[in-house]
Protein backbone atom coordinates (compact mmCIF):
# COMPACT_ATOMS: atom_id res chain seq x y z
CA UNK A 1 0.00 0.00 0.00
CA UNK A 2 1.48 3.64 -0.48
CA UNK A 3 0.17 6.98 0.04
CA UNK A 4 0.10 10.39 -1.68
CA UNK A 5 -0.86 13.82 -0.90
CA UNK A 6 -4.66 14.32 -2.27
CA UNK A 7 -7.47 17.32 -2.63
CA UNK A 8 -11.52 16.77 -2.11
CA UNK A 9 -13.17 18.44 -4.79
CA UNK A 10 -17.08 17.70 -5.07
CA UNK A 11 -19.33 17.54 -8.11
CA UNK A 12 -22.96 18.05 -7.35
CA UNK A 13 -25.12 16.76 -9.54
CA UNK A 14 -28.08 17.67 -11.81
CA UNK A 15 -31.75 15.77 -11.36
CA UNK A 16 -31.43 12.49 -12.85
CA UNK A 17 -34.46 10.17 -13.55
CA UNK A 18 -33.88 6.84 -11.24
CA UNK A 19 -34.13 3.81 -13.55
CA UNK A 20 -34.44 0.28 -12.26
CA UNK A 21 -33.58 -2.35 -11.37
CA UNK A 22 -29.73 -1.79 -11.27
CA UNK A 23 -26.30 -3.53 -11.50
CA UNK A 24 -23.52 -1.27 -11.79
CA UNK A 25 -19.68 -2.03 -10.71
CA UNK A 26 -18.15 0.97 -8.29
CA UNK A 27 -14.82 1.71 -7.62
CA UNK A 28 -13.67 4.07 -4.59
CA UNK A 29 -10.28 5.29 -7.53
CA UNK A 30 -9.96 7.62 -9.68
CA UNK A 31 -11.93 9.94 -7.64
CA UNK A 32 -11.56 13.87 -8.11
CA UNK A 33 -12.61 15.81 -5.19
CA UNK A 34 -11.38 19.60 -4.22
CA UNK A 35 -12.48 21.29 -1.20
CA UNK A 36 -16.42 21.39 0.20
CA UNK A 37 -17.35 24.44 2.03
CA UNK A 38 -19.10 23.94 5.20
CA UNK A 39 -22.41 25.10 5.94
CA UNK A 40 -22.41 27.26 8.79
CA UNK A 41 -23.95 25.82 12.10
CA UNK A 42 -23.78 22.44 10.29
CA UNK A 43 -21.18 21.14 12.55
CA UNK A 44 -21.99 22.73 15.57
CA UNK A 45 -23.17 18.99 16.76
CA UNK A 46 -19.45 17.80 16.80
CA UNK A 47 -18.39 20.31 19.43
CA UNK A 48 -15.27 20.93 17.43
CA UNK A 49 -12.94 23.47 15.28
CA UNK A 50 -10.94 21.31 13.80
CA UNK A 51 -11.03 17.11 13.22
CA UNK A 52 -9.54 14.00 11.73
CA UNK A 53 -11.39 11.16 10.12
CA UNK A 54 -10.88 8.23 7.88
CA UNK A 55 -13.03 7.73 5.13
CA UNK A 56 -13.61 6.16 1.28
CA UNK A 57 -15.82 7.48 -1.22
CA UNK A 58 -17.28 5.36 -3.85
CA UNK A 59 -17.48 7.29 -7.58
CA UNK A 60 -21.55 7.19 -7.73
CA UNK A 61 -21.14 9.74 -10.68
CA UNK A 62 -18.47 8.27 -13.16
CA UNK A 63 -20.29 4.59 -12.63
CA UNK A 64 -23.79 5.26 -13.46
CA UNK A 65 -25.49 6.44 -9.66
CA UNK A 66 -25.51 10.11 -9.98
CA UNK A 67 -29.13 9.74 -8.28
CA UNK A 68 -27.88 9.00 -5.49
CA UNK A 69 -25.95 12.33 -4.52
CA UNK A 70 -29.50 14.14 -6.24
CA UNK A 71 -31.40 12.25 -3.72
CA UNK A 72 -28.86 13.33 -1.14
CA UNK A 73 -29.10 16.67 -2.36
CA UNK A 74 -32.96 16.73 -2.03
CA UNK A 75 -33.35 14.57 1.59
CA UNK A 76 -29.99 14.94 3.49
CA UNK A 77 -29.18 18.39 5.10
CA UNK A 78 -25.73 17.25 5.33
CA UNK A 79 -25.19 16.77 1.65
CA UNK A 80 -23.55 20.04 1.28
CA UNK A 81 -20.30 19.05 3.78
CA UNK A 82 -18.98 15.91 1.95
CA UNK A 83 -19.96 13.68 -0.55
CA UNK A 84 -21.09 10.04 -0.13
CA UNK A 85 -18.91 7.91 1.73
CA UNK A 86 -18.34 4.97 3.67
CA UNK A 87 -16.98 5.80 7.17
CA UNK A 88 -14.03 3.81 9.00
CA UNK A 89 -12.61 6.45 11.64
CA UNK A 90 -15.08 9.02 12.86
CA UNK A 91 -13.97 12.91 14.25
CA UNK A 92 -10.91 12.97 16.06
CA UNK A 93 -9.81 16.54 17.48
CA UNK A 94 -7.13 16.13 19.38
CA UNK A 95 -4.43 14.29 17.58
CA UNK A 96 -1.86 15.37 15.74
CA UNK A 97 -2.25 14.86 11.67
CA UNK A 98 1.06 13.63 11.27
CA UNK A 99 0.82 10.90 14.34
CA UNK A 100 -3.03 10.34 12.82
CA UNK A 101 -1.39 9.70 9.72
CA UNK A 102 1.30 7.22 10.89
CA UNK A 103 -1.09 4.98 12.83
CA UNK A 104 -3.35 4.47 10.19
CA UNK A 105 -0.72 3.10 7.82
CA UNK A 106 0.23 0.84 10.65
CA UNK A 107 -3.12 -0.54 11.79
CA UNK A 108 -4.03 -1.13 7.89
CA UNK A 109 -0.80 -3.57 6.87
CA UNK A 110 -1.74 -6.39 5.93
CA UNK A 111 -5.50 -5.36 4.30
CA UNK A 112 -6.07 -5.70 0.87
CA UNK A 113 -8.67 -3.98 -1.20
CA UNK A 114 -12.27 -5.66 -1.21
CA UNK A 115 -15.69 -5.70 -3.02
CA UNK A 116 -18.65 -4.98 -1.86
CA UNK A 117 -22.52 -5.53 -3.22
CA UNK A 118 -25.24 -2.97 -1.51
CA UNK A 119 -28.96 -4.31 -2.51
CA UNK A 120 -30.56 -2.52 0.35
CA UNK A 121 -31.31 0.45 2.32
CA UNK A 122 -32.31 0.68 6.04
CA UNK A 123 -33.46 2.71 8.87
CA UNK A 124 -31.35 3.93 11.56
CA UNK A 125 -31.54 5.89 15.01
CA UNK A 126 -28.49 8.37 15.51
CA UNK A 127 -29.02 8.41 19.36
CA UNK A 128 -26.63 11.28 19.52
CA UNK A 129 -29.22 13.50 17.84
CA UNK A 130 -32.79 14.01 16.44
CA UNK A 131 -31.69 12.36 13.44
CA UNK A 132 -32.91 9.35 11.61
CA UNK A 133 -30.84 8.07 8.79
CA UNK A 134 -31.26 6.35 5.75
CA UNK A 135 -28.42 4.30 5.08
CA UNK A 136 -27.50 2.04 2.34
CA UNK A 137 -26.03 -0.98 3.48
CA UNK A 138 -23.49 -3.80 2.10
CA UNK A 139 -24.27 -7.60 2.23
CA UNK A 140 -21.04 -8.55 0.61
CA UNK A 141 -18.22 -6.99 1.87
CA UNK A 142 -20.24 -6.02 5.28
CA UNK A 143 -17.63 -8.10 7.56
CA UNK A 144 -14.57 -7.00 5.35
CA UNK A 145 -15.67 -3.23 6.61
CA UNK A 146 -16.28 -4.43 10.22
CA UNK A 147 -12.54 -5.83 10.47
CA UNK A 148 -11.27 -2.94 9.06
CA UNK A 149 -13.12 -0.35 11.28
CA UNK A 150 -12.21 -2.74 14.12
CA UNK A 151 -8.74 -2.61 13.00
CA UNK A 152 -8.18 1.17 13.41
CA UNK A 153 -9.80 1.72 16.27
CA UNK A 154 -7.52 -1.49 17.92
CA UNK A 155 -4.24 0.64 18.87
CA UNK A 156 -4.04 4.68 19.92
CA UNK A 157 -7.52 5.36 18.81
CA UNK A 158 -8.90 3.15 20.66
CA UNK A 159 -10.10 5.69 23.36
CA UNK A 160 -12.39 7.50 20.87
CA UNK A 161 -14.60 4.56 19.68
CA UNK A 162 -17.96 4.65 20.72
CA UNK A 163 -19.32 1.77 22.12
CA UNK A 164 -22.76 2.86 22.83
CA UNK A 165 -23.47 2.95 19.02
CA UNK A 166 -23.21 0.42 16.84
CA UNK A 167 -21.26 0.07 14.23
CA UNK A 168 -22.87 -0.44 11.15
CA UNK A 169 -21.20 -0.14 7.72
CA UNK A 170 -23.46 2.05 5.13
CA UNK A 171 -23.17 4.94 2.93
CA UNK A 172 -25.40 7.64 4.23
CA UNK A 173 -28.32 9.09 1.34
CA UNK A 174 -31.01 10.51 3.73
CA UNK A 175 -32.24 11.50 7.20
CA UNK A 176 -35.05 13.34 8.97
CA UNK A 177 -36.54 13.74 12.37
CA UNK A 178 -39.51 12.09 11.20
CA UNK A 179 -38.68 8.69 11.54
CA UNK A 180 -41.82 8.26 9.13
CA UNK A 181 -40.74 9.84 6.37
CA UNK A 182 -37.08 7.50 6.99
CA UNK A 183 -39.22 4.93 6.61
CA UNK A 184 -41.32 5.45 3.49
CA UNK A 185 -37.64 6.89 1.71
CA UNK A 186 -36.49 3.16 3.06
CA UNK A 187 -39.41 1.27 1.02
CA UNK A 188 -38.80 3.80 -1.83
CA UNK A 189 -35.07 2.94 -2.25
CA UNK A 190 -35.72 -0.87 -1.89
CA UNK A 191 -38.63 -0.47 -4.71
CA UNK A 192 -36.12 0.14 -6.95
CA UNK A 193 -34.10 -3.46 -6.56
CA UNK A 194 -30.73 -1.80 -6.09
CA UNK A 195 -27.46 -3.60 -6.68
CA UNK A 196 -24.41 -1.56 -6.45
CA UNK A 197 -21.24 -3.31 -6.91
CA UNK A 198 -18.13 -1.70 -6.36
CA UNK A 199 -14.41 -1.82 -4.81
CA UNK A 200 -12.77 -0.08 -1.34
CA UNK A 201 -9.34 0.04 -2.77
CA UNK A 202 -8.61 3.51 -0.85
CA UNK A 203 -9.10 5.18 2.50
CA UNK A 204 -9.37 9.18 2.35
CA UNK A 205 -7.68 10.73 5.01
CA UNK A 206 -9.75 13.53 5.57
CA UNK A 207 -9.66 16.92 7.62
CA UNK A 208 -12.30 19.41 8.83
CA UNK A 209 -10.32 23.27 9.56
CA UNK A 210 -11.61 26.73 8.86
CA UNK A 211 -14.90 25.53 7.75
CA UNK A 212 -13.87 22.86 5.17
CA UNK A 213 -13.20 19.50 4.35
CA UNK A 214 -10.16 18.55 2.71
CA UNK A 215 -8.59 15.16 1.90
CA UNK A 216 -4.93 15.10 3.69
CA UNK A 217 -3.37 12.36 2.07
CA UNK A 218 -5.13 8.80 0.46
CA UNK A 219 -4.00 5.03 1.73
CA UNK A 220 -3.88 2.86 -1.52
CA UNK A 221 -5.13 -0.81 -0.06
């Protein structure tokens, strides 16, 4: 695995019509992103100036999903701080980038890059908020996520993982304080007989300082 210096840029995306059923094959490469500017107040929630996090974002755009970041756009109010992603470390504030950095090269030796199939979206509680989320959710390459999660969090971060929330592995497209309306946009995205194929073959280092998110550096798997 090696790692290079890389910026978040973020296309948003015009309406598309949603066509089903699908089968599409993702990859988290070849991925342009530049900066996303934050919505004021939007991260008031994480108590924080500045934070570290490990990500990877799957190219929904160059492989045929562009719906999904218009859906985002039209039912997630956090669409506007960074694109669709799967999450593996969440906010850290108070570690140093370069010692970040370093032990997530060293808790990731030995991983390879995986595939993953998503045919389904479900329901979730954010017990830290209001919130209710609708996340899509792998079936293949669900325990391949869990390990590596579990991996990161098994050396100095291991004082920041939550374990009064579970860890589920998903790519956020929706949420609401109605857990109602979470539930009919559930039924409506597993109407359409989803099946998104695709690849984790990178981890985004990512960054959150003077109101934006920037990728810090990328970890080839």
């Amino acid at each position: 695995m090696d790692i290079y210096s890389h910026s978040l840029r973020c296309n948003w995306w015009s309406p598309v019509p949603i066509h089903h059923p699908f089968s599409i094959h993702l990859t988290s490469s070849s991925i342009g992103f530049n900066f996303i500017l934050l919505i004021p107040g939007k991260m008031a929630h994480l108590n924080m100036d500045d934070f570290l996090a490990v990500v990877s974002y799957p190219d929904f755009n160059r492989t045929g999903y562009p719906w999904i970041e218009e859906y985002r756009r039209q039912h997630d109010d956090f669409h506007g701080l960074i694109a669709a992603h799967f999450s593996f470390v969440f906010p850290v504030s108070d570690m140093e980038a370069a010692d970040f950095l370093e032990e997530i090269k060293t808790r990731t030796k030995g991983f390879k890059k995986f595939d993953y199939r998503i045919r389904c979206a479900i329901r979730n509680n954010d017990l830290t908020s209001d919130y209710w989320h609708v996340l899509l959710v792998p079936d293949e390459g669900f325990s391949e996520v869990v390990k590596l999660h579990s991996a990161l969090y098994s050396g100095r971060l291991r004082k920041y993982e939550r374990l009064d929330l579970d860890f589920i592995p998903h790519v956020g497209i929706a949420n609401s304080t109605d857990p109602e309306a979470c539930k009919r946009m559930v039924d409506e995205v597993n109407a359409m007989d989803i099946n998104i194929r695709g690849t984790i073959d990178r981890l985004d280092i990512i960054q959150y300082k003077d109101r934006k998110i920037s990728t810090i550096s990328v970890l080839n798997l």
